[in-house]
Structure formats: structure tokens, C-alpha cells
C-alpha atoms as a PDB file:
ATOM      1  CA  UNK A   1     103.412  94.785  71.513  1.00  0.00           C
ATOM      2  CA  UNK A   2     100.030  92.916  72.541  1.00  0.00           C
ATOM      3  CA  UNK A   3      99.481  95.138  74.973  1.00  0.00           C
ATOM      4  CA  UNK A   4      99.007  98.151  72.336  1.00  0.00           C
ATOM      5  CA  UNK A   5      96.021  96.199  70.833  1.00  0.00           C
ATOM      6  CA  UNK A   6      93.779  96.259  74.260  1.00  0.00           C
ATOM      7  CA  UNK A   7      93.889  98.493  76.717  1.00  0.00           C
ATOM      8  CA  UNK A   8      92.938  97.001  80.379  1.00  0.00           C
ATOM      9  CA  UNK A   9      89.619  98.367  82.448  1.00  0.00           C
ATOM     10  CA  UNK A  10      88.459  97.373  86.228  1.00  0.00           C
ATOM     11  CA  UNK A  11      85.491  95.238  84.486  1.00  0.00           C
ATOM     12  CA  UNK A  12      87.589  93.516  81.340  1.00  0.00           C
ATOM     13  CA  UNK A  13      89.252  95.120  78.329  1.00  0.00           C
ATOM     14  CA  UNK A  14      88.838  97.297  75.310  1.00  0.00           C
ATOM     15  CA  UNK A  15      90.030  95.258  72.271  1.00  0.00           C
ATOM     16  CA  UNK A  16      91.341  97.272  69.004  1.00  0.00           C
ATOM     17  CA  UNK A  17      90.363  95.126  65.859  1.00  0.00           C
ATOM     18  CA  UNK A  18      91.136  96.079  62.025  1.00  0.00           C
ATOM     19  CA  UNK A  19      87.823  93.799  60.442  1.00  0.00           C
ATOM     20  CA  UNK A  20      88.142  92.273  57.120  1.00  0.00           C
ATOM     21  CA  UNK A  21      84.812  91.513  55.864  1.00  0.00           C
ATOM     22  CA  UNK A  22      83.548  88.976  53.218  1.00  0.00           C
ATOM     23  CA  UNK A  23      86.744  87.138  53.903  1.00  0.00           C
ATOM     24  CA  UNK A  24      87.376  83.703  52.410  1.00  0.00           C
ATOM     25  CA  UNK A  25      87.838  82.088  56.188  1.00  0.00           C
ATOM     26  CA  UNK A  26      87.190  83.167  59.281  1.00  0.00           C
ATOM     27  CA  UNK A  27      89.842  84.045  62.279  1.00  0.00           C
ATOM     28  CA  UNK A  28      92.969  85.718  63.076  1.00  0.00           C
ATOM     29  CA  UNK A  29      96.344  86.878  61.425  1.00  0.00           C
ATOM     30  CA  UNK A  30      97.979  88.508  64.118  1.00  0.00           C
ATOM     31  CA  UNK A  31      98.876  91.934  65.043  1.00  0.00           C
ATOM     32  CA  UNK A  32      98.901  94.879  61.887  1.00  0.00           C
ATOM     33  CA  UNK A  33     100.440  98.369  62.744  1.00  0.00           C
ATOM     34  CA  UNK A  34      97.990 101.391  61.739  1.00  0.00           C
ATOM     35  CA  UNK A  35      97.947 104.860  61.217  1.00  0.00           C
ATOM     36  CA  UNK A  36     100.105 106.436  64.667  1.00  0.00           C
ATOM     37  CA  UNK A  37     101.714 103.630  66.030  1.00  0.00           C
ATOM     38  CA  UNK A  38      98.836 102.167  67.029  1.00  0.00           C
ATOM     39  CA  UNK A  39      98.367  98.362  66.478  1.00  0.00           C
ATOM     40  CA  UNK A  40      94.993  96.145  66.388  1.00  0.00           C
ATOM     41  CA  UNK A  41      94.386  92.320  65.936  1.00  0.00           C
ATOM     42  CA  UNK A  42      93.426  91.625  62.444  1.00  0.00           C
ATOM     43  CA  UNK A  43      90.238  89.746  62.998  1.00  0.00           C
ATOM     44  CA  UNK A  44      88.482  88.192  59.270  1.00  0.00           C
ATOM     45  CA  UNK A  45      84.775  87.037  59.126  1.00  0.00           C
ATOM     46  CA  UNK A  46      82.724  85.468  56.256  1.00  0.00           C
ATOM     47  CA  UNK A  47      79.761  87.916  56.912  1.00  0.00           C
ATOM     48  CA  UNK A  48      79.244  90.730  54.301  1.00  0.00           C
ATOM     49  CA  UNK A  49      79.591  94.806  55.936  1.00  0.00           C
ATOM     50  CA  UNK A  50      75.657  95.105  55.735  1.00  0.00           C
ATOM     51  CA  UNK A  51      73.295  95.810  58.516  1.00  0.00           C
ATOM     52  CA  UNK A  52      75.875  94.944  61.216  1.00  0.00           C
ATOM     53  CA  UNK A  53      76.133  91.154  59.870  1.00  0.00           C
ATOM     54  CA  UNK A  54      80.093  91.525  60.002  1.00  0.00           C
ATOM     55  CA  UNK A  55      80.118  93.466  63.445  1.00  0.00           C
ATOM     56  CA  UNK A  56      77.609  90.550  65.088  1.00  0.00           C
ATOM     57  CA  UNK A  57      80.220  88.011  62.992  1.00  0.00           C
ATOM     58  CA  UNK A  58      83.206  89.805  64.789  1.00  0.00           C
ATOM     59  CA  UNK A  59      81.403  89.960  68.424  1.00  0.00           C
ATOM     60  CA  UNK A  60      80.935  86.204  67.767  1.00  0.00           C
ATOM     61  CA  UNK A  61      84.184  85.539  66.680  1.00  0.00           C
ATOM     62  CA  UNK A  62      85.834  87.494  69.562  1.00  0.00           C
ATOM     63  CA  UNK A  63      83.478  85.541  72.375  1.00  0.00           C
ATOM     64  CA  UNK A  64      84.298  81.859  71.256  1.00  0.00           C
ATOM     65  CA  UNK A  65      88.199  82.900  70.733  1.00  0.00           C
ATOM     66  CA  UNK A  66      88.292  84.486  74.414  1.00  0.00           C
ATOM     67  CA  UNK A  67      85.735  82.240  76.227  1.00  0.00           C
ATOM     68  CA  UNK A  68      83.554  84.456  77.082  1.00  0.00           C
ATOM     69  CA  UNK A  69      79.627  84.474  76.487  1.00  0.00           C
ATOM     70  CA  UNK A  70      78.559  86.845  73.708  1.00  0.00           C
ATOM     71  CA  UNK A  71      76.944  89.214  75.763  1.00  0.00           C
ATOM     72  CA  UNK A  72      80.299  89.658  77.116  1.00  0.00           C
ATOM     73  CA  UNK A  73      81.401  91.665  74.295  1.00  0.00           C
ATOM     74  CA  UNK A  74      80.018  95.164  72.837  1.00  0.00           C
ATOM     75  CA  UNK A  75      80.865  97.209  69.650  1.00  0.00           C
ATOM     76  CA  UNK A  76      82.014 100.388  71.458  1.00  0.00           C
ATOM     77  CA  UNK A  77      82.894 102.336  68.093  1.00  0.00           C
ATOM     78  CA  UNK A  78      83.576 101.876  64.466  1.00  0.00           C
ATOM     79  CA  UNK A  79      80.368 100.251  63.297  1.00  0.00           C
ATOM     80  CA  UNK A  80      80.916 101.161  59.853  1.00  0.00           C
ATOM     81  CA  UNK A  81      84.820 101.160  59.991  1.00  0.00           C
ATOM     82  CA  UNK A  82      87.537  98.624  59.593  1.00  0.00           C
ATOM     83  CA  UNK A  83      89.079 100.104  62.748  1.00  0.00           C
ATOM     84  CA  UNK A  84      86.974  98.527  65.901  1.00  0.00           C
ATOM     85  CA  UNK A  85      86.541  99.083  69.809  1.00  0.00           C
ATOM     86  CA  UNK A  86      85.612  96.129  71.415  1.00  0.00           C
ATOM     87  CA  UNK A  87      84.697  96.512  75.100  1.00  0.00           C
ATOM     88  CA  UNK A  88      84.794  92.621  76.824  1.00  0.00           C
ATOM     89  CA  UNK A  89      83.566  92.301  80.088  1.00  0.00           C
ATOM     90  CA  UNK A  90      85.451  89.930  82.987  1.00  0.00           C
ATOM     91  CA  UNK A  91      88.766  89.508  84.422  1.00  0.00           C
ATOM     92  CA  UNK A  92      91.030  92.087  82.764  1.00  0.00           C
ATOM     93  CA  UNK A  93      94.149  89.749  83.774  1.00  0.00           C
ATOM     94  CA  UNK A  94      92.894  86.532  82.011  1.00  0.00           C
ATOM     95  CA  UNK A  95      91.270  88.336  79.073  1.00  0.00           C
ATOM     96  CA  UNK A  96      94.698  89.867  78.144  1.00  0.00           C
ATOM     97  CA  UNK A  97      96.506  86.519  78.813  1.00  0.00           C
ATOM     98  CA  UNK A  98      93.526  84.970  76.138  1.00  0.00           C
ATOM     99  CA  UNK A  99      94.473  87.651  73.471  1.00  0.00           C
ATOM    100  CA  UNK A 100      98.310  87.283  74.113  1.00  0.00           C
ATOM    101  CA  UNK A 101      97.433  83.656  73.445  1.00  0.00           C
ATOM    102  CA  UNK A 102      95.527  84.459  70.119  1.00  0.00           C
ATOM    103  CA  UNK A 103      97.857  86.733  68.499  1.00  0.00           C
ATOM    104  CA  UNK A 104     101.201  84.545  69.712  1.00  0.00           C
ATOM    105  CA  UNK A 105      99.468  81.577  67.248  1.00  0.00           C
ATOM    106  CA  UNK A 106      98.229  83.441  64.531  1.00  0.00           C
END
């Protein structure tokens, strides 16, 4: 089932994320089915959904969870959406070991 939340690229991963913004704590809760089958890591940040504070929150989040530097990771689409594209840049391989990791202790 992990591998329905990411789908692998020759220069990292795209990373499907349902965003909770204005969230109590900040983190993960695992793996929530949407709309067509399709499943996304539930990713909650303490930023409020105004002028991209949450997204920058979420690209933040995502970098220190995976280990990779910030600049690693892009919004590719759903900047004013719960539903989220995340392209991260670097080894495909150890990326979706990292988010395999994530999700298995959330």
C-alpha cells in the first residue's frame, strides 16, 4: 500500500500528501484512502493555509522526515488544496525505503 502514496522517478519521487493545517502538533498519521483508490500520507503542520505558510511548513516537514535538504523538495500541485504533489529529488530507492519507514511508525 506505500507504494500508492509515491510514485518513483529517475531523479527521486513524487510524494501524495492529504495536509492538515493549523493542526495542534506537527507530523504524521499514516496512510488515509481518498477519493479513487488513491492513498496519500496524512502529513499535519502548525502553520495556518495563508500565503503558502502551511505548504513551506509541509516542504519542511517532508525534508527533515526524509533527510533530505529542503531544496530537495518542491510543491508540484495543490497549493491551495489538502491533496498535495510533492516532487523530492535523490535516490528514488532510499527515498521510498524513508517513506515506508515513516508511514510503518505512524
Amino acid at each position: 500500500m506505500i507504494g500508492s502514496c509515491l510514485r518513483l522517478r529517475a531523479d527521486g519521487i513524487d510524494l501524495f500528501v492529504r495536509l492538515t493545517p493549523n493542526a495542534r502538533r506537527e507530523g504524521f498519521s499514516g496512510l488515509v484512502d481518498g477519493a479513487e483508490g488513491a492513498v496519500h500520507l496524512a502529513a499535519h503542520v502548525r502553520a495556518v493555509p495563508e500565503k503558502g505558510k502551511a505548504n513551506d511548513a509541509l516542504i519542511a516537514l517532508v525534508a527533515g522526515a526524509l533527510g533530505t535538504p529542503r531544496t530537495a523538495v518542491s510543491l508540484v500541485s495543490g497549493a491551495t488544496a489538502r491533496l498535495k504533489t510533492l516532487r523530492v529529488a535523490g535516490d528514488p530507492n532510499r527515498l521510498a525505503g524513508a517513506v515506508a519507514a515513516l508511514a510503518a511508525r505512524t
